[in-house]
Protein backbone atom coordinates (compact mmCIF):
# COMPACT_ATOMS: atom_id res chain seq x y z
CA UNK A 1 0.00 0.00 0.00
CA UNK A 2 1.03 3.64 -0.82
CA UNK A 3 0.96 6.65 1.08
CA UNK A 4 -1.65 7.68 -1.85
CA UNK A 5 -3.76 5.55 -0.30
CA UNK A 6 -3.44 6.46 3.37
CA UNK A 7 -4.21 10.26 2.03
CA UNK A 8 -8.05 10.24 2.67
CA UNK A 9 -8.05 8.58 5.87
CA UNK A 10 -5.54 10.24 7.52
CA UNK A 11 -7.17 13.77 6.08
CA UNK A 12 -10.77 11.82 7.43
CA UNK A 13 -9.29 11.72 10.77
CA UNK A 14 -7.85 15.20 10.67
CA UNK A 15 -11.01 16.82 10.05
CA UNK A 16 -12.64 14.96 12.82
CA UNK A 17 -9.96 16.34 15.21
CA UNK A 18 -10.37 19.41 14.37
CA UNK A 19 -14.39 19.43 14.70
CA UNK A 20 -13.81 17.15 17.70
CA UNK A 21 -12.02 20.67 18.92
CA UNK A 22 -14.54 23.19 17.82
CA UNK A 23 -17.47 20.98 18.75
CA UNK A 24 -16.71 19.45 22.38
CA UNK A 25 -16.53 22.33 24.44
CA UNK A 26 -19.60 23.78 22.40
CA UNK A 27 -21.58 20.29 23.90
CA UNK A 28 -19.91 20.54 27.27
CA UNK A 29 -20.85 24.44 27.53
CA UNK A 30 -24.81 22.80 26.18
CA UNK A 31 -24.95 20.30 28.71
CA UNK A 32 -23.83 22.12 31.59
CA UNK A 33 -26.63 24.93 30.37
CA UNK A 34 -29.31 22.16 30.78
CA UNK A 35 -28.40 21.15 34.20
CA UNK A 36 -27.95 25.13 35.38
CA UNK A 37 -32.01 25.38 33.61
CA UNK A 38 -33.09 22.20 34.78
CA UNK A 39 -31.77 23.37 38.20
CA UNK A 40 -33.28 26.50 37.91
CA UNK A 41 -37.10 25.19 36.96
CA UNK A 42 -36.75 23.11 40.27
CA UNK A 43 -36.07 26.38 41.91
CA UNK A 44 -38.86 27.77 40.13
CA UNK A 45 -41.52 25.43 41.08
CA UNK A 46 -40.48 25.75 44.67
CA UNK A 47 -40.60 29.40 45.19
CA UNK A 48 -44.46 29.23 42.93
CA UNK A 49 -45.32 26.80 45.92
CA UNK A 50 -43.97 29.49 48.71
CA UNK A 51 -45.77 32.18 47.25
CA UNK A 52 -49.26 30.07 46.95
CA UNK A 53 -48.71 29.30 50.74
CA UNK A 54 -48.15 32.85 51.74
CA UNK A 55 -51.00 34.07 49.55
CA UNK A 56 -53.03 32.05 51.64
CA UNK A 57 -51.66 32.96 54.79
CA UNK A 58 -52.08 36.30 54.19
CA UNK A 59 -55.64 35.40 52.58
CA UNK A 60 -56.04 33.95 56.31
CA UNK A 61 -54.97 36.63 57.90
CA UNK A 62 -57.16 39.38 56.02
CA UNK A 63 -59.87 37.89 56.64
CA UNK A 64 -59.68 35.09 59.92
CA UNK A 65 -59.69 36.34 63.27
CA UNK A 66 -58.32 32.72 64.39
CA UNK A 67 -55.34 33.01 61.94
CA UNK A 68 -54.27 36.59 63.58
CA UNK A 69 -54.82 34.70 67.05
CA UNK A 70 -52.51 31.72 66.09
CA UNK A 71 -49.83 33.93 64.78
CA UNK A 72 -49.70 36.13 67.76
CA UNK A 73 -49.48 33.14 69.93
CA UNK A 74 -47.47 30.87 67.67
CA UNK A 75 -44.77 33.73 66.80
CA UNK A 76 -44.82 36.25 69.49
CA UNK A 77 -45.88 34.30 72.36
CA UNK A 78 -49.13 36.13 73.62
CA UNK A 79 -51.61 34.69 75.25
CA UNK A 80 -55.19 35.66 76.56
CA UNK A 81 -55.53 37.21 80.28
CA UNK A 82 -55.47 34.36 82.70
CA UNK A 83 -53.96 32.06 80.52
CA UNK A 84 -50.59 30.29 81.33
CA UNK A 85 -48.06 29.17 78.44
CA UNK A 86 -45.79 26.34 79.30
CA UNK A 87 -42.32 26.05 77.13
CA UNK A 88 -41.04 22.11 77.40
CA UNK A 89 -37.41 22.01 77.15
CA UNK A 90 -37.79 18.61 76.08
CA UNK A 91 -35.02 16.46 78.07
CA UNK A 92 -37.18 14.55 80.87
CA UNK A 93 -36.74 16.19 83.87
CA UNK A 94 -38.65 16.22 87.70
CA UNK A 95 -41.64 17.19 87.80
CA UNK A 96 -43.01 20.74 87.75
CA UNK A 97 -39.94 22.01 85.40
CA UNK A 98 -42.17 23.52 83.07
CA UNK A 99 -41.73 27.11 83.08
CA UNK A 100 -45.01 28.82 83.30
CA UNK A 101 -45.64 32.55 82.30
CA UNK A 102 -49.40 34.38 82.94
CA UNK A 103 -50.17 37.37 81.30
CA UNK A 104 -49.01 40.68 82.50
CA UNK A 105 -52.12 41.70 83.94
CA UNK A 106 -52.46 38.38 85.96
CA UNK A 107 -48.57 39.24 87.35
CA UNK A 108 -50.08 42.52 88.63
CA UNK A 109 -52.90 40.97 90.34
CA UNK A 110 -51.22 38.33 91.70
CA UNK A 111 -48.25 40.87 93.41
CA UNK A 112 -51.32 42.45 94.81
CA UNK A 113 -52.85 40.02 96.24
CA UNK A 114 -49.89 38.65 97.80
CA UNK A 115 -49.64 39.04 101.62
């Protein structure tokens, strides 16, 4: 066999190089592109959910005398007069560890009906 021969493989393999070299990093930078979307569509739905559950919170709270109750208590601890709260620490410990807190107003009656 002659070099003549050889010619249009070796240029075959040549030009496959080079559009190995101009296309790879064109498919990496596409592929990595589809995971940063794919990513970002998870995201997406996520934050849609959020914002339907804080639509209805605040739906809740426009309009639901209960919800504005269960916020105050849930996130800034108030409670109705004469009521006591009790915060668990939750490690078993003797009994009566419970920390109990009245209202204000019960404090002040309480002090003044103390001896």
């Amino acid at each position: 066999m002659s070099f003549k021969e050889y010619v249009p493989a070796i240029l075959l393999i040549v030009v496959g190089c080079v559009a190995l070299y101009f296309i790879l990093p064109a498919y990496t930078n596409y592929r990595q592109t589809r995971v940063t979307v794919h990513e970002l569509t998870e995201t997406l739905a996520q934050q849609e959910l959020e914002i339907q559950k804080l639509r209805k919170e605040l739906t809740a709270l426009r309009t639901d005398y209960r919800a504005i109750e269960r916020v105050a208590r849930e996130k800034f601890g108030l409670c109705r007069e004469g009521e006591r709260i009790y915060h668990f620490d939750g490690n078993p410990g003797p009994a009566g560890a419970a920390a109990a807190f009245e209202s204000p107003k019960a404090q002040e009656r309480a002090k003044s009906m103390a001896p």
